[in-house]
PDB file of N, CA and C in Angstrom:
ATOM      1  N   UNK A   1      59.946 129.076 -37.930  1.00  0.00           N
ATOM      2  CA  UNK A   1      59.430 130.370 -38.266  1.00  0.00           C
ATOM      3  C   UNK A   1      60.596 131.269 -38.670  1.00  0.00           C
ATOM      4  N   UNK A   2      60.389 131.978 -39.481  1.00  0.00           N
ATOM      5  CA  UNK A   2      61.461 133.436 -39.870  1.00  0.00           C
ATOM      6  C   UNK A   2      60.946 134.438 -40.404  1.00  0.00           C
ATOM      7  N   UNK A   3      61.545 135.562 -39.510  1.00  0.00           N
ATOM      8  CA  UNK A   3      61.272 136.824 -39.405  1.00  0.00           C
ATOM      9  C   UNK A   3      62.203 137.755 -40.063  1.00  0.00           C
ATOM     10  N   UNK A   4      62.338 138.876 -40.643  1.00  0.00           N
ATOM     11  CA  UNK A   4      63.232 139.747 -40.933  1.00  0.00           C
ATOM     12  C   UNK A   4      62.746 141.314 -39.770  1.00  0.00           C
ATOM     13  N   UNK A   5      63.858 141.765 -39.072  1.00  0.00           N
ATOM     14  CA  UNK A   5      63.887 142.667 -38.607  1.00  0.00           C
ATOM     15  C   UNK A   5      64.538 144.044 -39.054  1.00  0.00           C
ATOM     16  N   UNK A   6      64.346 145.206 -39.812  1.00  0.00           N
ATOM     17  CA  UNK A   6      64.410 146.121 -40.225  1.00  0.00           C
ATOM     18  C   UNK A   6      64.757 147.114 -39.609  1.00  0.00           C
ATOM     19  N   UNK A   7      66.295 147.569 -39.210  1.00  0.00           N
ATOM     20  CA  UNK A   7      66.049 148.988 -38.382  1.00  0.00           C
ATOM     21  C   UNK A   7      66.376 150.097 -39.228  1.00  0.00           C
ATOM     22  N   UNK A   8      65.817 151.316 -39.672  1.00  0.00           N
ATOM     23  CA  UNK A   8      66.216 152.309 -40.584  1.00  0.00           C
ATOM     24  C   UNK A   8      67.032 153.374 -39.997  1.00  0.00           C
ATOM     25  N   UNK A   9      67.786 154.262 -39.924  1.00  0.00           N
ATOM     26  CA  UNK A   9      68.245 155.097 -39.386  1.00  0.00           C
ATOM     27  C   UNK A   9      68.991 156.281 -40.593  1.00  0.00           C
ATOM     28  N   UNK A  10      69.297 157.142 -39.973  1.00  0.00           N
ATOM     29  CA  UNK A  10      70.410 158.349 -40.692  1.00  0.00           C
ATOM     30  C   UNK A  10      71.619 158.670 -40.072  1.00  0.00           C
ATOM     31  N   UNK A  11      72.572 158.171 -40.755  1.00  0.00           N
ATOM     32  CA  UNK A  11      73.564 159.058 -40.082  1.00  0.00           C
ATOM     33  C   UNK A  11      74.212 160.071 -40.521  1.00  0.00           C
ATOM     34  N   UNK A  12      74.924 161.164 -38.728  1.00  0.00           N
ATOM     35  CA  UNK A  12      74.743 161.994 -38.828  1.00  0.00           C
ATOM     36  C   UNK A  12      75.761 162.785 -40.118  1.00  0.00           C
ATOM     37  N   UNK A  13      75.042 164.104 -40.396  1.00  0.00           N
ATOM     38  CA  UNK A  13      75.893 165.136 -41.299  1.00  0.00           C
ATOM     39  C   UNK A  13      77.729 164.586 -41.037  1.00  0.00           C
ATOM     40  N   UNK A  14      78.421 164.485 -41.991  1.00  0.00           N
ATOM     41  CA  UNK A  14      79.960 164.498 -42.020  1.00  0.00           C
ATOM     42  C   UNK A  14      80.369 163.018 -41.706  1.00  0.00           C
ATOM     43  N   UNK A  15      79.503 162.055 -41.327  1.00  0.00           N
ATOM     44  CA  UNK A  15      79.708 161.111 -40.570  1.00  0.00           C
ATOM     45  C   UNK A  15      79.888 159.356 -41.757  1.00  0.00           C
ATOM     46  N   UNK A  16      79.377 159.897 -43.020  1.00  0.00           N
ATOM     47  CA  UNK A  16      79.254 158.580 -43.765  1.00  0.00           C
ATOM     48  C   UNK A  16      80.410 157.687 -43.903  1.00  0.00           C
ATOM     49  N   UNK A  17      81.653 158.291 -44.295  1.00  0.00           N
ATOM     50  CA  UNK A  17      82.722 157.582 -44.551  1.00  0.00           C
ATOM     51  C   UNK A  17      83.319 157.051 -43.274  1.00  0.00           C
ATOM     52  N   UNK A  18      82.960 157.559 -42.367  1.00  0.00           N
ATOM     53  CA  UNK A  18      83.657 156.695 -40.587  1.00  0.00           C
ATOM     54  C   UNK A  18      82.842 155.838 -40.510  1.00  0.00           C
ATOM     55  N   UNK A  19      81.240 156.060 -40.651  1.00  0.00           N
ATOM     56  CA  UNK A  19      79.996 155.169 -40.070  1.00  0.00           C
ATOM     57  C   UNK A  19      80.544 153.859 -41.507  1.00  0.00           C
ATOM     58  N   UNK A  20      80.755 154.089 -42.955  1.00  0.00           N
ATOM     59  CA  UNK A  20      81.006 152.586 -44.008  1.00  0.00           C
ATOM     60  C   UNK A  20      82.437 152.184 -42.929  1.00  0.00           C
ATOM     61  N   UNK A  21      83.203 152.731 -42.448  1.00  0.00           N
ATOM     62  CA  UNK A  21      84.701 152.108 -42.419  1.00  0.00           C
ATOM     63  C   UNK A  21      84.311 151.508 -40.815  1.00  0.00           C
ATOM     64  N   UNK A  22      83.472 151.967 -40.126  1.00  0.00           N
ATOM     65  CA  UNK A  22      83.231 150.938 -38.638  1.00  0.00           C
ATOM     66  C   UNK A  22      82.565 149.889 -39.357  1.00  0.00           C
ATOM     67  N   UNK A  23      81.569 150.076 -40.312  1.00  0.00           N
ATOM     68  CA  UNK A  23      80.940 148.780 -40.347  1.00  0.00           C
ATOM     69  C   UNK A  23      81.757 147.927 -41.497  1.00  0.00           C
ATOM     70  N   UNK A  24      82.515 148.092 -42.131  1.00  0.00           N
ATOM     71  CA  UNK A  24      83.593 147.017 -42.957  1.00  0.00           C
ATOM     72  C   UNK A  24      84.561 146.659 -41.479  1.00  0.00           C
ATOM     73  N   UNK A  25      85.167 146.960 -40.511  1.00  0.00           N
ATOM     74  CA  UNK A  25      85.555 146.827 -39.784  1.00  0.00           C
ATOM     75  C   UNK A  25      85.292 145.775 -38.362  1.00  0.00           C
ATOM     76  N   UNK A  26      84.055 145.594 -38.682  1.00  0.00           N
ATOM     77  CA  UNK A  26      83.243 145.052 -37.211  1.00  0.00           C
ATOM     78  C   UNK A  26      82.124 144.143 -38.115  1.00  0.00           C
ATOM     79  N   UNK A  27      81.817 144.045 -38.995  1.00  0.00           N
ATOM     80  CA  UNK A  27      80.875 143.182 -40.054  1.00  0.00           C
ATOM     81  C   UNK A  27      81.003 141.778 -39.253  1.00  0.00           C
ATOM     82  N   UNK A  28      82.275 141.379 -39.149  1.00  0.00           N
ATOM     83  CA  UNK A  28      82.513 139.657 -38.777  1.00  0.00           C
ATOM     84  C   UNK A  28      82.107 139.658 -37.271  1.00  0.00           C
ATOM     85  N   UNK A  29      82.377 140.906 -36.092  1.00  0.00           N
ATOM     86  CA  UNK A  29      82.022 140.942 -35.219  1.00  0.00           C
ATOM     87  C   UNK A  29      80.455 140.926 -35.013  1.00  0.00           C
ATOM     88  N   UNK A  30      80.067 141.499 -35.689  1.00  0.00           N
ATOM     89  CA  UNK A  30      78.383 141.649 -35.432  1.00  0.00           C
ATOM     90  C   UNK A  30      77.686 140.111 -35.891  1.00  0.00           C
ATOM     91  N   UNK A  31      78.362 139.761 -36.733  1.00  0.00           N
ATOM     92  CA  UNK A  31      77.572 138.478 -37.399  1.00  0.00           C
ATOM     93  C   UNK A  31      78.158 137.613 -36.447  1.00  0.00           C
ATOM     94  N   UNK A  32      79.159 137.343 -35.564  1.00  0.00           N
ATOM     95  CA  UNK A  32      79.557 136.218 -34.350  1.00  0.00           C
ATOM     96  C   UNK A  32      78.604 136.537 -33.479  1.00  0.00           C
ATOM     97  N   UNK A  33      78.372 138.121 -32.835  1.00  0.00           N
ATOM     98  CA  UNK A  33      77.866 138.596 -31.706  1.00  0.00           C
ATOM     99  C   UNK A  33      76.397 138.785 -31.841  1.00  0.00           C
ATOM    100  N   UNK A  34      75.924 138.470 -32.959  1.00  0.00           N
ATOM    101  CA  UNK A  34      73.973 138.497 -32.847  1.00  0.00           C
ATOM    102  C   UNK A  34      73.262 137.252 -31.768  1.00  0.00           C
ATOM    103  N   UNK A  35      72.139 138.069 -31.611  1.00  0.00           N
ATOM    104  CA  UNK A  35      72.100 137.352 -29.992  1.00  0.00           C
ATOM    105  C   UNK A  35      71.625 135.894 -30.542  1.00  0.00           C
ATOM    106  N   UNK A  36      71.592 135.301 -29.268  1.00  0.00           N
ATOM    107  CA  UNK A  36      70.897 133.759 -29.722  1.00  0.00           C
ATOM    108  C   UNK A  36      69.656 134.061 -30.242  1.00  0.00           C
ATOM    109  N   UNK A  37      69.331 133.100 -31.771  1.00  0.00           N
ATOM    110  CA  UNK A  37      67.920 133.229 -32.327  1.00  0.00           C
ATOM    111  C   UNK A  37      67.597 133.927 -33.212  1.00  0.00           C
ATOM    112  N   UNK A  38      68.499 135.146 -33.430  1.00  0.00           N
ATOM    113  CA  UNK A  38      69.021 136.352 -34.002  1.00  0.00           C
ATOM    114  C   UNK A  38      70.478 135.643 -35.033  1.00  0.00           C
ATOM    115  N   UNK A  39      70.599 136.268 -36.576  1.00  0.00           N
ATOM    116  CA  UNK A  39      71.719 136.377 -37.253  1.00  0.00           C
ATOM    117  C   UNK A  39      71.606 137.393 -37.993  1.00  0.00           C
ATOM    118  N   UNK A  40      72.466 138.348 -37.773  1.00  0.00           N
ATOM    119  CA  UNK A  40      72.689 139.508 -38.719  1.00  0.00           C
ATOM    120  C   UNK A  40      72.903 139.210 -39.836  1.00  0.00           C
ATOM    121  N   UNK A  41      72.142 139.731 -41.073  1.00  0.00           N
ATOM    122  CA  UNK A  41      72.097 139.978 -42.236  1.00  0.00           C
ATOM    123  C   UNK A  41      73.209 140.876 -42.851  1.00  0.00           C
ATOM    124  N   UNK A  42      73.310 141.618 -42.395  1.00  0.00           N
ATOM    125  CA  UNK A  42      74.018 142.682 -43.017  1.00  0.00           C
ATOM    126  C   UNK A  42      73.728 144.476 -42.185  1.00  0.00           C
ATOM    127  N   UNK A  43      74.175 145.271 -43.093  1.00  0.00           N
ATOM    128  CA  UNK A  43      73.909 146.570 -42.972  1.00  0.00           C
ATOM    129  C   UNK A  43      74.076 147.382 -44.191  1.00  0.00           C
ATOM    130  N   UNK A  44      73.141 147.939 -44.796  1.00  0.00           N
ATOM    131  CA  UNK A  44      72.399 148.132 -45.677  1.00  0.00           C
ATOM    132  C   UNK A  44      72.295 149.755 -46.451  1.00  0.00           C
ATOM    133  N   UNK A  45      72.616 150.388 -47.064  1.00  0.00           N
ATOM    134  CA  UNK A  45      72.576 151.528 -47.866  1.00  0.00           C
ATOM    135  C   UNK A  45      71.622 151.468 -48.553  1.00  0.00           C
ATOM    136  N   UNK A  46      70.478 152.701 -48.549  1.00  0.00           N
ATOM    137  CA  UNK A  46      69.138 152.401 -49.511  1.00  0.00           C
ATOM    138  C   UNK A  46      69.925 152.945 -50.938  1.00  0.00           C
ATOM    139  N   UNK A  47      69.589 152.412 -51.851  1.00  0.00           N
ATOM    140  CA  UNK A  47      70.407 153.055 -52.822  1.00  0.00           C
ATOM    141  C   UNK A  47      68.820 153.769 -53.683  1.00  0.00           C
ATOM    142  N   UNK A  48      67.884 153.148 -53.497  1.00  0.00           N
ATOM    143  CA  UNK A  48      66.961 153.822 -53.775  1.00  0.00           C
ATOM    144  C   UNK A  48      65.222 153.433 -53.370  1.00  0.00           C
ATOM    145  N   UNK A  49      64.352 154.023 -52.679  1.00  0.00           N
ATOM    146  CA  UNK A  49      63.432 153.634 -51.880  1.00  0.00           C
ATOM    147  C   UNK A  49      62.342 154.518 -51.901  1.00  0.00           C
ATOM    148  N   UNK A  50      61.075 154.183 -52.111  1.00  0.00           N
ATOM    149  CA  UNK A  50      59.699 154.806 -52.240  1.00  0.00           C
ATOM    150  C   UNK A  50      59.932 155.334 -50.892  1.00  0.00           C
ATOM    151  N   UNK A  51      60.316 154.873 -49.431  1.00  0.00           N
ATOM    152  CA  UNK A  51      59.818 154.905 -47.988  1.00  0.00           C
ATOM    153  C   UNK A  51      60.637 156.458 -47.869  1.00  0.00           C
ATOM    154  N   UNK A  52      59.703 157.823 -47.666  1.00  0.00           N
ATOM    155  CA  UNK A  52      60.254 158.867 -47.381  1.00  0.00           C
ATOM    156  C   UNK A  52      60.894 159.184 -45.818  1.00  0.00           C
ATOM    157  N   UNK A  53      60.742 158.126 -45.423  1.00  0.00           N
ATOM    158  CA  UNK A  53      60.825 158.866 -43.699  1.00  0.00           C
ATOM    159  C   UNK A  53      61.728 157.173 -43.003  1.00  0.00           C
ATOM    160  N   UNK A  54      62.351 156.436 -43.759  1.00  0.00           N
ATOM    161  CA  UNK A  54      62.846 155.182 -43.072  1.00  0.00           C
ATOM    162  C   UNK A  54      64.310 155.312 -42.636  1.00  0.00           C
ATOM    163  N   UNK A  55      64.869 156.417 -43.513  1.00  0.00           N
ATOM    164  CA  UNK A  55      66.612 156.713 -43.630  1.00  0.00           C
ATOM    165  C   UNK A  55      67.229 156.083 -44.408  1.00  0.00           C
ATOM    166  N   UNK A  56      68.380 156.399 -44.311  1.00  0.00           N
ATOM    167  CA  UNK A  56      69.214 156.011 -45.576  1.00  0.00           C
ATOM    168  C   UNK A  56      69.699 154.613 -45.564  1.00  0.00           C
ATOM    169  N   UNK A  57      69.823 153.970 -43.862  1.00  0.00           N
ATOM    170  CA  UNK A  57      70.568 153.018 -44.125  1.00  0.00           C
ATOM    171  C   UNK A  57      69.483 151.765 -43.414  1.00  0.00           C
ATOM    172  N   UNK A  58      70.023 150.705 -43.265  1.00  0.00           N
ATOM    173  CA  UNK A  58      69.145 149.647 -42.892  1.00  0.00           C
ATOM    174  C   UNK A  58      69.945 148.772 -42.497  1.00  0.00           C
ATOM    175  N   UNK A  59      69.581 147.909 -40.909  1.00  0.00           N
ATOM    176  CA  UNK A  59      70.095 147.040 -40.411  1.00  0.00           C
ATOM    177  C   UNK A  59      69.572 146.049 -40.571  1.00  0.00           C
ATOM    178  N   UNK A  60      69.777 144.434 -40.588  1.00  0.00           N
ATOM    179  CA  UNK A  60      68.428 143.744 -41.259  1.00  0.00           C
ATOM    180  C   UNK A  60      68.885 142.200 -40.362  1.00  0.00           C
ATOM    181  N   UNK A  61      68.222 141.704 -39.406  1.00  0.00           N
ATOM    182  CA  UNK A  61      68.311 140.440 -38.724  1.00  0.00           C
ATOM    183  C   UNK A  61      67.256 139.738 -39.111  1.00  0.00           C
ATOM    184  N   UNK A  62      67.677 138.544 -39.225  1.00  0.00           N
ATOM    185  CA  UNK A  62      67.085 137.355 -39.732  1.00  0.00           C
ATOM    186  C   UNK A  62      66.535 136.784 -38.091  1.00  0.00           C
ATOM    187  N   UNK A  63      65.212 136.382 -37.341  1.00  0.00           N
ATOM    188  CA  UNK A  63      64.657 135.921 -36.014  1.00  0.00           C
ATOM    189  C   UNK A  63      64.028 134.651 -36.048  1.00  0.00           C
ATOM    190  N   UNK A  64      64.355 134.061 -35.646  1.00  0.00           N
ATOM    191  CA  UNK A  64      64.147 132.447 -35.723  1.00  0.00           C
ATOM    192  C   UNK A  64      62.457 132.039 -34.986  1.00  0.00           C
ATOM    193  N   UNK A  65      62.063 133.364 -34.386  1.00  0.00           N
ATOM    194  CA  UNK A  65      61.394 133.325 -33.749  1.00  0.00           C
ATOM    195  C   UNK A  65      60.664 134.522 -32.727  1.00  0.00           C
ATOM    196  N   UNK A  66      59.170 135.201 -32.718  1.00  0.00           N
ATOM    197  CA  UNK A  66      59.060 136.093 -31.584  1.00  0.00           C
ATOM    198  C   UNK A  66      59.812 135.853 -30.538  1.00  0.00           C
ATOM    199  N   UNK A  67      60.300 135.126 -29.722  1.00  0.00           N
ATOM    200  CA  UNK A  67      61.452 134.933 -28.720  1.00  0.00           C
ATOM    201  C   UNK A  67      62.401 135.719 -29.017  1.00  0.00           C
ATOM    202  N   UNK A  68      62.700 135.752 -29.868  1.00  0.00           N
ATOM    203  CA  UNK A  68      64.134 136.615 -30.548  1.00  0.00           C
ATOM    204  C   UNK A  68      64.325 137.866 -30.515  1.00  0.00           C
ATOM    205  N   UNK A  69      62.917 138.027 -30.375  1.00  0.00           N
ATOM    206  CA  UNK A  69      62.866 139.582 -29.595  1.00  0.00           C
ATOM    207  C   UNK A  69      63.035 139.833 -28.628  1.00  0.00           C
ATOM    208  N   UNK A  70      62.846 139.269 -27.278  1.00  0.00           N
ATOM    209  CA  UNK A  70      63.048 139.411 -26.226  1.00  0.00           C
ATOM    210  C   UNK A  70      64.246 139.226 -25.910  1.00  0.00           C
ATOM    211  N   UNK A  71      65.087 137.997 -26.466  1.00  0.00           N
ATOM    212  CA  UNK A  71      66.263 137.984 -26.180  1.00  0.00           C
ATOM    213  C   UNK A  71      67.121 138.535 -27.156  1.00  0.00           C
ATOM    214  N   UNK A  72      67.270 139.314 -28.090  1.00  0.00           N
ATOM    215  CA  UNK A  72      67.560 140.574 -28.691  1.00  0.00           C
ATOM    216  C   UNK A  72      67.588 141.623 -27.388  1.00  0.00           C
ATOM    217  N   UNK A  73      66.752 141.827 -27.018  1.00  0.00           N
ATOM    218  CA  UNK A  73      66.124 142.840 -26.090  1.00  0.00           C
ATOM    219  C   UNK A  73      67.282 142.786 -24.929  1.00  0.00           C
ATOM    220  N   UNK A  74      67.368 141.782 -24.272  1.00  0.00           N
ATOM    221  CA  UNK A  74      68.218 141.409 -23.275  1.00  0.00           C
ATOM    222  C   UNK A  74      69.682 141.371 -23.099  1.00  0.00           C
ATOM    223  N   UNK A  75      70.047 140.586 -24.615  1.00  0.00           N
ATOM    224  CA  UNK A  75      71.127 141.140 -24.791  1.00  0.00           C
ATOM    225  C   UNK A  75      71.660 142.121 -25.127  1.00  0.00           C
ATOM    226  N   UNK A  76      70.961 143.480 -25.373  1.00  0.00           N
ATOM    227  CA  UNK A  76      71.314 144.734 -26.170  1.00  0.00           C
ATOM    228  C   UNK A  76      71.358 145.267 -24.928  1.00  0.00           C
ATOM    229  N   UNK A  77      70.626 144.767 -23.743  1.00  0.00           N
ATOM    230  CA  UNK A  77      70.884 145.411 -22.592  1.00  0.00           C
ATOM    231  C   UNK A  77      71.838 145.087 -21.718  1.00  0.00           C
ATOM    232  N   UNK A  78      72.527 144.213 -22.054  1.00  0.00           N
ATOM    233  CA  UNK A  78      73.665 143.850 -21.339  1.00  0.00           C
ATOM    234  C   UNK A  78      74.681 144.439 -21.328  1.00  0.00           C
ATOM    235  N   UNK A  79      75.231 144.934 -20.559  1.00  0.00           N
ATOM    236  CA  UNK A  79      76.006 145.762 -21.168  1.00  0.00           C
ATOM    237  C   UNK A  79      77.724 144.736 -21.127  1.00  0.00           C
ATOM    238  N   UNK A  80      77.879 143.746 -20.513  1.00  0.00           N
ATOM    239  CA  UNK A  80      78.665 142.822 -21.006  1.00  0.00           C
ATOM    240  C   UNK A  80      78.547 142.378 -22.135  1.00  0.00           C
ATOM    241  N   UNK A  81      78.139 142.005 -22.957  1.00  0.00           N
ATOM    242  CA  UNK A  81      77.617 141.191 -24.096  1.00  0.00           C
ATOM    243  C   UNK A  81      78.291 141.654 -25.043  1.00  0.00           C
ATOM    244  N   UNK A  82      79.239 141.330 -26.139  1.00  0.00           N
ATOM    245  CA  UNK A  82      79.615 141.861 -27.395  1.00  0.00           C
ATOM    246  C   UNK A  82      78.488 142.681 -28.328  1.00  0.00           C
ATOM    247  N   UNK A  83      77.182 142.093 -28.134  1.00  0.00           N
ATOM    248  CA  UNK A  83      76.292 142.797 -29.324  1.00  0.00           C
ATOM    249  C   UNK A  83      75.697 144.229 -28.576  1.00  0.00           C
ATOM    250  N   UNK A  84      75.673 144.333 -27.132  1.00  0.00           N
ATOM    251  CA  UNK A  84      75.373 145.752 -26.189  1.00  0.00           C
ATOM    252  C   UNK A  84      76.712 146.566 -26.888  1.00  0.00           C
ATOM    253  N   UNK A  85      77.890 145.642 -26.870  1.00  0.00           N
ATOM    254  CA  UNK A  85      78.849 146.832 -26.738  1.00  0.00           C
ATOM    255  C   UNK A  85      79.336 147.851 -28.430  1.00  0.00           C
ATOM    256  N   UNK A  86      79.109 146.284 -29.281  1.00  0.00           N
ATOM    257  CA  UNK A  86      78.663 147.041 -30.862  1.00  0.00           C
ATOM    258  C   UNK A  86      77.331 147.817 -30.779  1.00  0.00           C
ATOM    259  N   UNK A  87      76.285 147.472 -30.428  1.00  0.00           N
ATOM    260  CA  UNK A  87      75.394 148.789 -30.538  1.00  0.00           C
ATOM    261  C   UNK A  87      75.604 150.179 -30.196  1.00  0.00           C
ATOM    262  N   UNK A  88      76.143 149.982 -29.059  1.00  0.00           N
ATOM    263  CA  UNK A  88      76.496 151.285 -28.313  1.00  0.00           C
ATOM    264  C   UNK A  88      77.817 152.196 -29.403  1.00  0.00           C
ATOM    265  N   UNK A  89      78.479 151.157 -29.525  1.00  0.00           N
ATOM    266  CA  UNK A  89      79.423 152.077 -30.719  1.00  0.00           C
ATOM    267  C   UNK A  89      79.100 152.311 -31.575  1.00  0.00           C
ATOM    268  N   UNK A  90      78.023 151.420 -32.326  1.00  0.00           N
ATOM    269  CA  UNK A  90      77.621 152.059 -33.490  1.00  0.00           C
ATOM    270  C   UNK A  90      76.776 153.448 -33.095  1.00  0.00           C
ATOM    271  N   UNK A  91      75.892 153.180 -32.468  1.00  0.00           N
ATOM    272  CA  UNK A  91      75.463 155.020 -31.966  1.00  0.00           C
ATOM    273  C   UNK A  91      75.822 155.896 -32.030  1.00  0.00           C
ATOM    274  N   UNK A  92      77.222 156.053 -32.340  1.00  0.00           N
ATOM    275  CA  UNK A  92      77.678 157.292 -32.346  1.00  0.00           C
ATOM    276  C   UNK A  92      78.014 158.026 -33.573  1.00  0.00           C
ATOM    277  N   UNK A  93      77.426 157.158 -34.482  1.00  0.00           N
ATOM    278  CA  UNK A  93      77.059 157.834 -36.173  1.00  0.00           C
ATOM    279  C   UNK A  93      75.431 157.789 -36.601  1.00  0.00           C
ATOM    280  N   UNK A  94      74.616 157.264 -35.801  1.00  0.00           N
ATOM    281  CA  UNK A  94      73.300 157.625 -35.771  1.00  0.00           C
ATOM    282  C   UNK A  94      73.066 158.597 -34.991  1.00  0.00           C
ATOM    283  N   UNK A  95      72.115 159.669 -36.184  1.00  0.00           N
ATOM    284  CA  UNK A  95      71.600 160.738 -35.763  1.00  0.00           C
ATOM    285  C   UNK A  95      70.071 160.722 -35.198  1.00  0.00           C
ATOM    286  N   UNK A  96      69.777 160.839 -33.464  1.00  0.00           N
ATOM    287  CA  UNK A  96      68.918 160.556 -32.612  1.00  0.00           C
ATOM    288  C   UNK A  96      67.903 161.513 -32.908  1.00  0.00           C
ATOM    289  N   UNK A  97      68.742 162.840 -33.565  1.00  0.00           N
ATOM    290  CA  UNK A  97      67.128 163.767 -33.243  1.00  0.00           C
ATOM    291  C   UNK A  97      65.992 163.170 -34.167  1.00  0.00           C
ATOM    292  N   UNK A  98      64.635 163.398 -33.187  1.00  0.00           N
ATOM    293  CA  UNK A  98      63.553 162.816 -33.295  1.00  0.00           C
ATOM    294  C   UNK A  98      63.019 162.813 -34.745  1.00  0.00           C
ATOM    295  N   UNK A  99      63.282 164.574 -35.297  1.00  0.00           N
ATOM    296  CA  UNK A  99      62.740 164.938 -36.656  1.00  0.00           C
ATOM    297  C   UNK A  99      63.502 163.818 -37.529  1.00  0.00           C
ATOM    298  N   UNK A 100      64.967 163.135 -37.329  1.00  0.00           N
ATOM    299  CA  UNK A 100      65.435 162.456 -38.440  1.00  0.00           C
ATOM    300  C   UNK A 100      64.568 161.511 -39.255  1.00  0.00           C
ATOM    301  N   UNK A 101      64.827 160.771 -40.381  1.00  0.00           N
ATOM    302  CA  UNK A 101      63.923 159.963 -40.519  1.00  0.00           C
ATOM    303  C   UNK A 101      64.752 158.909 -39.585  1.00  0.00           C
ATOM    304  N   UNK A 102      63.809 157.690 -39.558  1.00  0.00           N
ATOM    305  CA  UNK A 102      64.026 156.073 -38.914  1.00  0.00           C
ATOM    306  C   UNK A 102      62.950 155.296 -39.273  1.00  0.00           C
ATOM    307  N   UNK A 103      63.508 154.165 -39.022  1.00  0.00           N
ATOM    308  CA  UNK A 103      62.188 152.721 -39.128  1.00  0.00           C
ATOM    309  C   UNK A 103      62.205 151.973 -38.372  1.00  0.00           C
ATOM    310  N   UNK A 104      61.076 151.009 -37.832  1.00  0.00           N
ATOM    311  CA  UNK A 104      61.555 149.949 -37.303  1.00  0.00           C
ATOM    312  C   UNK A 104      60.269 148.738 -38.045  1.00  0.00           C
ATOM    313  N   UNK A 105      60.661 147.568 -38.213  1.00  0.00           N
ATOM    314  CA  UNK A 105      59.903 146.906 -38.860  1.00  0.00           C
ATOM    315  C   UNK A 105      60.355 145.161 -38.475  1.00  0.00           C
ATOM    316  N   UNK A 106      59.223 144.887 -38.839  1.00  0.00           N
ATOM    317  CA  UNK A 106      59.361 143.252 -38.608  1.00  0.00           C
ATOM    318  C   UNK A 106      58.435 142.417 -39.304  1.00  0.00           C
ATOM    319  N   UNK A 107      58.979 141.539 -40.237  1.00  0.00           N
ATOM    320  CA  UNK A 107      58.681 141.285 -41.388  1.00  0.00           C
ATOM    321  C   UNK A 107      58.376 139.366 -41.198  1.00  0.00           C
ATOM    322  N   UNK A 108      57.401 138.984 -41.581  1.00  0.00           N
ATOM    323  CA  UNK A 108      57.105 137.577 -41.315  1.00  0.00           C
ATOM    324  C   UNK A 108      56.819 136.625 -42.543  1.00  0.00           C
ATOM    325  N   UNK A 109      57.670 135.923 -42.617  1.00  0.00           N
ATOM    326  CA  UNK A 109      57.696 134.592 -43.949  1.00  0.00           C
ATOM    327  C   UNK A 109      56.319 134.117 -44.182  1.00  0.00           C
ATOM    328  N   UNK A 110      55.466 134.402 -45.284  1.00  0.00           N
ATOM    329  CA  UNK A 110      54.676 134.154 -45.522  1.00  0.00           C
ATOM    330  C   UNK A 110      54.209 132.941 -45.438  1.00  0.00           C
ATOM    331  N   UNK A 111      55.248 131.933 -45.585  1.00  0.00           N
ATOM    332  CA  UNK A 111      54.765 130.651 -45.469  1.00  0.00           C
ATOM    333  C   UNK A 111      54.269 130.370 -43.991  1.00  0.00           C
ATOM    334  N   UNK A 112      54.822 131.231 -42.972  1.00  0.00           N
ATOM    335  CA  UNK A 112      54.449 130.939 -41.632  1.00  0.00           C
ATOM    336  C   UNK A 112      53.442 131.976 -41.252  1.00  0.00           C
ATOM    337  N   UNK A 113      53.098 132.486 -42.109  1.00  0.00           N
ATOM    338  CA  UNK A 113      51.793 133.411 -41.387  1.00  0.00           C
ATOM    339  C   UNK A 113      50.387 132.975 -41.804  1.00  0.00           C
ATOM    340  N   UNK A 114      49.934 133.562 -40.859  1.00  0.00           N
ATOM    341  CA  UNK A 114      48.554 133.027 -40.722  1.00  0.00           C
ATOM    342  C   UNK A 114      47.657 133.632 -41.652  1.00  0.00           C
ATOM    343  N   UNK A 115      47.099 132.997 -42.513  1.00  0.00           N
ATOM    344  CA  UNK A 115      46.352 134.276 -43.663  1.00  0.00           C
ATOM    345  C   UNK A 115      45.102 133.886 -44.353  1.00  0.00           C
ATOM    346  N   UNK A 116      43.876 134.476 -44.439  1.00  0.00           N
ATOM    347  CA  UNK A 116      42.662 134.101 -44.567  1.00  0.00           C
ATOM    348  C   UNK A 116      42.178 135.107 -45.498  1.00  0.00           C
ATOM    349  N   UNK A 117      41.144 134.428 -46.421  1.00  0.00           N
ATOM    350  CA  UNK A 117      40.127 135.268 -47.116  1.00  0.00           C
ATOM    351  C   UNK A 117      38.990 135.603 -46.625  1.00  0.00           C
ATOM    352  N   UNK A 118      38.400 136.497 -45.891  1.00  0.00           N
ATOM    353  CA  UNK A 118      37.200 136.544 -45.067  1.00  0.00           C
ATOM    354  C   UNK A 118      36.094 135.770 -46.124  1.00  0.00           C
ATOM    355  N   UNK A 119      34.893 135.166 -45.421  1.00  0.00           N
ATOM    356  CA  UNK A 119      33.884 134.511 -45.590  1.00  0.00           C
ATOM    357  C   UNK A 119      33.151 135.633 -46.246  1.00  0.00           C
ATOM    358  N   UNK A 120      32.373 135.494 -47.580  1.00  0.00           N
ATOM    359  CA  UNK A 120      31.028 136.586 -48.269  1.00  0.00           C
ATOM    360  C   UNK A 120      29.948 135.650 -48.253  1.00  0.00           C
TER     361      UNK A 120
END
């Protein structure tokens, strides 16, 4: 099975050129440190997007599996874990207030989904 996971965010006012230079900086770290089941894709600049309210930028994991959520989940809570301790740093160029835009999304390979034409 494969999934794409979507996180949208904004970061904050003054913050773009620190938030590109952590993530050219830590890119190889995040792609070692994605949890088991989980491989980071990348991190993402909309350069241009119908979605008014998703933010500017986009985090994008590839999930081998609903499992991958949970243990995503687990390890983000760890606070040992290399991928707890990149999240947490990256936070500090995402802007939390509520009004910002954000997304969260999870996206499923068509070939593995389940899909029907209702009966007429």
């Amino acid at each position: 099975m494969k999934f794409i996971q979507e996180f949208g965010y904004t970061v904050k006012v003054g913050q773009e050129e620190a938030h590109q230079k952590w993530v050219l900086e830590n890119d190889e770290r995040l792609r070692k440190a994605a949890p088991p089941g989980s491989k980071y894709i990348g991190t993402f600049i909309a350069v241009y997007s119908s979605e008014k309210h998703a933010g500017g930028y986009r985090v994008l994991l590839e999930l081998d599996s609903y499992g991958a959520l949970d243990v995503g989940a687990a390890t983000t809570k760890d606070p040992n874990s290399e991928w707890s301790k990149l999240v947490v740093e990256s936070s500090k160029f995402t802007d939390t207030d509520w009004n910002m835009p954000w997304s969260n999304e999870l996206l499923k390979n068509v070939v593995d989904a389940t899909i029907w034409d209702p009966k007429t």
